[in-house]
Every structure is written in structure tokens, then in C-alpha cells.
C-alpha atoms as a PDB file:
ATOM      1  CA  UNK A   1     -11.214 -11.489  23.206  1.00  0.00           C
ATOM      2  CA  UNK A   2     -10.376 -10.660  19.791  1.00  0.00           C
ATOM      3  CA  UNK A   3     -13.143 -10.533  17.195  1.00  0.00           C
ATOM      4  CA  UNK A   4     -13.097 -12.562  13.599  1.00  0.00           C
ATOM      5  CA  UNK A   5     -14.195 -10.849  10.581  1.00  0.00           C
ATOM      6  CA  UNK A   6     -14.874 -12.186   7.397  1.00  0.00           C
ATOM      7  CA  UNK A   7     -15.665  -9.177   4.557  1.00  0.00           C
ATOM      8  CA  UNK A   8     -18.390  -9.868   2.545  1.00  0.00           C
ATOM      9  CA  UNK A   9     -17.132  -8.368  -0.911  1.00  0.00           C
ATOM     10  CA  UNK A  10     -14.174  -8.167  -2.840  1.00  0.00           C
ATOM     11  CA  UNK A  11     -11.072  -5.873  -1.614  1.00  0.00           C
ATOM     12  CA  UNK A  12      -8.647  -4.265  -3.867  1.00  0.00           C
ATOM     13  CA  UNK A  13      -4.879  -3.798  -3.260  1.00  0.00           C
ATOM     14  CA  UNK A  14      -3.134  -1.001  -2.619  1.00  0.00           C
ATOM     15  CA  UNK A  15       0.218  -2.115  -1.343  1.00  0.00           C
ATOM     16  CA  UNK A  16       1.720  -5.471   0.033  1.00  0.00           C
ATOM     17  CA  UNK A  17       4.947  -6.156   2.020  1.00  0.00           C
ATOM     18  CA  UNK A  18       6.052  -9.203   4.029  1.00  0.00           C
ATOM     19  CA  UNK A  19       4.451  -7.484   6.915  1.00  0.00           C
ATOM     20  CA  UNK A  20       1.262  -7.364   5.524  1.00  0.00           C
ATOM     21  CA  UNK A  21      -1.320  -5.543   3.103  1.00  0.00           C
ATOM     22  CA  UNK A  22      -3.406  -2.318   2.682  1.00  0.00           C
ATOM     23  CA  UNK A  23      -6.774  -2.500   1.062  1.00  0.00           C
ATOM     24  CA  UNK A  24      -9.049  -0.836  -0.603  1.00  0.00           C
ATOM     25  CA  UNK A  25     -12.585  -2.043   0.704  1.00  0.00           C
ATOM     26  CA  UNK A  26     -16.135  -1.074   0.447  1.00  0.00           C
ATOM     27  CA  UNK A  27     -17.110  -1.634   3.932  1.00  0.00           C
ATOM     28  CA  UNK A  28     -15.414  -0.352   7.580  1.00  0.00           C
ATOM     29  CA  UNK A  29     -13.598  -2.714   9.156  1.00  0.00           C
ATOM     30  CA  UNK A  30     -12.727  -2.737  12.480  1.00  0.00           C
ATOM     31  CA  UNK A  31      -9.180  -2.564  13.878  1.00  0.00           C
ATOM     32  CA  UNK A  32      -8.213  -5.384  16.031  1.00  0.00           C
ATOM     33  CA  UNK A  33     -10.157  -7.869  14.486  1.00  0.00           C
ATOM     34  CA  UNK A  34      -8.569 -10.961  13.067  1.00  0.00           C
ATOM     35  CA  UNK A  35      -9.535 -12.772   9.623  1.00  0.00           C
ATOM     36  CA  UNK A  36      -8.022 -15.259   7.281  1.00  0.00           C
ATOM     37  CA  UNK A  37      -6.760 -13.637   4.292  1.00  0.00           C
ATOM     38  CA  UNK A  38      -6.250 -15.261   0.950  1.00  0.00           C
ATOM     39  CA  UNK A  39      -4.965 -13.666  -2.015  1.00  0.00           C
ATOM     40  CA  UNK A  40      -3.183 -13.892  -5.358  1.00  0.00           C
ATOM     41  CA  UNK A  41      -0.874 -12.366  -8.039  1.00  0.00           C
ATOM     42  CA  UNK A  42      -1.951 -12.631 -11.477  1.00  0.00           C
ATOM     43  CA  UNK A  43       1.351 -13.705 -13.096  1.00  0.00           C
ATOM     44  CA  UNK A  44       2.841 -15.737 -10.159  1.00  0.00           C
ATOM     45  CA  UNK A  45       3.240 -19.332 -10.207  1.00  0.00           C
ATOM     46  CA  UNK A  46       1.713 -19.479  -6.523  1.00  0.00           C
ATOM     47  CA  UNK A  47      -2.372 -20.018  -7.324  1.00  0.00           C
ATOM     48  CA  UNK A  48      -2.994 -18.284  -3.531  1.00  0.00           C
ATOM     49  CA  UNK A  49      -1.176 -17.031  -1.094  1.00  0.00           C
ATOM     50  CA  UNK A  50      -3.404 -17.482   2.601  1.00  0.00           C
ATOM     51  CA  UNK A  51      -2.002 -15.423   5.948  1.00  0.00           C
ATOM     52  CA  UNK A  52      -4.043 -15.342   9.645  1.00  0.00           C
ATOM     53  CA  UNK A  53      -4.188 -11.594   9.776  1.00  0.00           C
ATOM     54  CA  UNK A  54      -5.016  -8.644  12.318  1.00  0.00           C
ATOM     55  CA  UNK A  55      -6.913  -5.450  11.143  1.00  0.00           C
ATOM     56  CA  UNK A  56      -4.562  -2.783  12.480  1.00  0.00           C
ATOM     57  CA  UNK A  57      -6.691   0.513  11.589  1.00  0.00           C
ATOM     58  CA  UNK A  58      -9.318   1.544   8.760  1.00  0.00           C
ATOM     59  CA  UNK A  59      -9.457   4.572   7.056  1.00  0.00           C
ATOM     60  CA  UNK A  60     -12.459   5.864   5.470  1.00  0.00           C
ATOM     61  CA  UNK A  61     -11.686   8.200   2.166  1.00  0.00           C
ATOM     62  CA  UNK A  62     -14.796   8.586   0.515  1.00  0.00           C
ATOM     63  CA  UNK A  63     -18.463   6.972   0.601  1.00  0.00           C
ATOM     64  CA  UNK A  64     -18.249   3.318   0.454  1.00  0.00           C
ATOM     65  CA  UNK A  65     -14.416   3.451  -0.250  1.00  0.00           C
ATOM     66  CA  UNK A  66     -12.257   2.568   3.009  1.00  0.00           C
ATOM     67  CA  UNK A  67      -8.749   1.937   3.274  1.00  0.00           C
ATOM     68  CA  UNK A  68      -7.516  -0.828   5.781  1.00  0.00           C
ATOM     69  CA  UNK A  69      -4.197  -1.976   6.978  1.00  0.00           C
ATOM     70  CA  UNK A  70      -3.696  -5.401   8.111  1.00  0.00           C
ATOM     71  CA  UNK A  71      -0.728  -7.286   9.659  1.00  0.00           C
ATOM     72  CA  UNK A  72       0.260 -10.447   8.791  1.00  0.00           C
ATOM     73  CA  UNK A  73      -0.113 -12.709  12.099  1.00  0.00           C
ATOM     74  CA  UNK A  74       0.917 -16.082  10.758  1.00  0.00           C
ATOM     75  CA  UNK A  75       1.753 -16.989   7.335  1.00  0.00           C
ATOM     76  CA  UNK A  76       4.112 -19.871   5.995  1.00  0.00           C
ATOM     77  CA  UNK A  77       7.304 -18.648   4.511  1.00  0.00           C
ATOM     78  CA  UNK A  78       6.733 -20.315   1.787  1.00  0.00           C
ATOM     79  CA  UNK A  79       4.227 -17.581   0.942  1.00  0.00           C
ATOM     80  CA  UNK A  80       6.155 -14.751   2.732  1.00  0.00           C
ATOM     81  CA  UNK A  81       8.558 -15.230  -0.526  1.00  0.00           C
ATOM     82  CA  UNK A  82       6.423 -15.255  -2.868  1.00  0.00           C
ATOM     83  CA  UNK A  83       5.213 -11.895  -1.513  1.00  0.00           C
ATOM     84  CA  UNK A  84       8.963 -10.867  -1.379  1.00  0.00           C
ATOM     85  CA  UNK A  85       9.611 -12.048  -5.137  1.00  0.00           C
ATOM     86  CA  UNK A  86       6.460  -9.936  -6.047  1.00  0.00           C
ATOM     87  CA  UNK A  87       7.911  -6.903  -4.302  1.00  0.00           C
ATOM     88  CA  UNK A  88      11.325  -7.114  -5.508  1.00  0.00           C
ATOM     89  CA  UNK A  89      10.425  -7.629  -9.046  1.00  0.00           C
ATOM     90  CA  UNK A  90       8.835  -4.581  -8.903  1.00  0.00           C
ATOM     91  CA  UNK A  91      10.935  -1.768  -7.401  1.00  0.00           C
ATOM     92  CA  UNK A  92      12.756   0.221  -9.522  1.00  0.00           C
ATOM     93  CA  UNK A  93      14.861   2.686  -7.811  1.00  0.00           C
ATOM     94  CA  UNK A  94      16.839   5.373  -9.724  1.00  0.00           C
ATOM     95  CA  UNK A  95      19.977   6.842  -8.674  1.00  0.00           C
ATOM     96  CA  UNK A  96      21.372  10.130 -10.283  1.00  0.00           C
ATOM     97  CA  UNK A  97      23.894  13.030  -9.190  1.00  0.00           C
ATOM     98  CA  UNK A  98      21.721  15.343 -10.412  1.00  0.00           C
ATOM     99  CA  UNK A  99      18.965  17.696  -8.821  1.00  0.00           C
END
């Protein structure tokens, strides 16, 4: 049976893709567990963006500071574009000839 977890503070973002999101949290969270997920960007017209999720591993990098990756299980596309929108907007990739 997989668990449900619910974290009981705020999470910070490190990185988000279609696929899912890696946090920065102050509190373990155990891989394989599933949540519901609901988060925003601050200059998007979407107010919050909500996924079913699964905790794929947790890192711990300091006292109270853990990082944890979580795939996206089921999420509407409607949000899944937003996300992409978000992402796009913000790669910049540089290409030169030179060393």
C-alpha cells in the first residue's frame, strides 16, 4: 500500500519540469509516498497549479534542510502547460563558436 503524506510547512522550489518538482523542505520525506501538491508562479495568470504526486527520493543537505524529488502522477494538462510556459520562458541558451 502506498502511504499519503501531507508536509506540515512550507517547501521551496528548486526546479520544476512537466515531470515534476524538486524541493527544498525542512522535514524528511519519505520516498514512495504519495501527496497532493498545489503550487503557484508569482507572475502567471494560473492562481494554482494542483498535481497527485509520488515522492521519488529525499535528500538531506544540511540540518533541517532536505531536498526531495517528486513525480507528477496525475495532473490536468491544462496545468502541465502552464508549467511548460513557465519553463520555456525561462531558458536562455547561448550558442557561440568560440571556446
Amino acid at each position: 500500500m502506498v502511504g499519503v503524506y501531507a508536509l506540515t510547512s512550507k517547501a521551496k522550489t528548486k526546479d520544476v519540469s512537466e515531470g515534476g518538482i524538486c524541493l527544498f523542505t525542512e522535514e524528511p520525506v519519505e520516498a514512495g509516498k504519495n501527496m497532493s501538491l498545489a503550487f503557484f508562479f508569482p507572475d502567471s495568470d494560473c492562481k494554482t497549479i494542483k498535481a497527485w504526486c509520488e515522492v521519488k527520493w529525499c535528500k538531506k543537505i544540511e540540518e533541517s534542510v532536505y531536498m526531495v524529488g517528486i513525480e507528477f502522477l496525475e495532473i490536468d494538462d491544462y496545468y502541465r502547460k502552464k508549467i511548460r510556459d513557465f519553463v520555456n520562458k525561462r531558458i536562455t541558451i547561448e550558442v557561440s563558436d568560440e571556446k
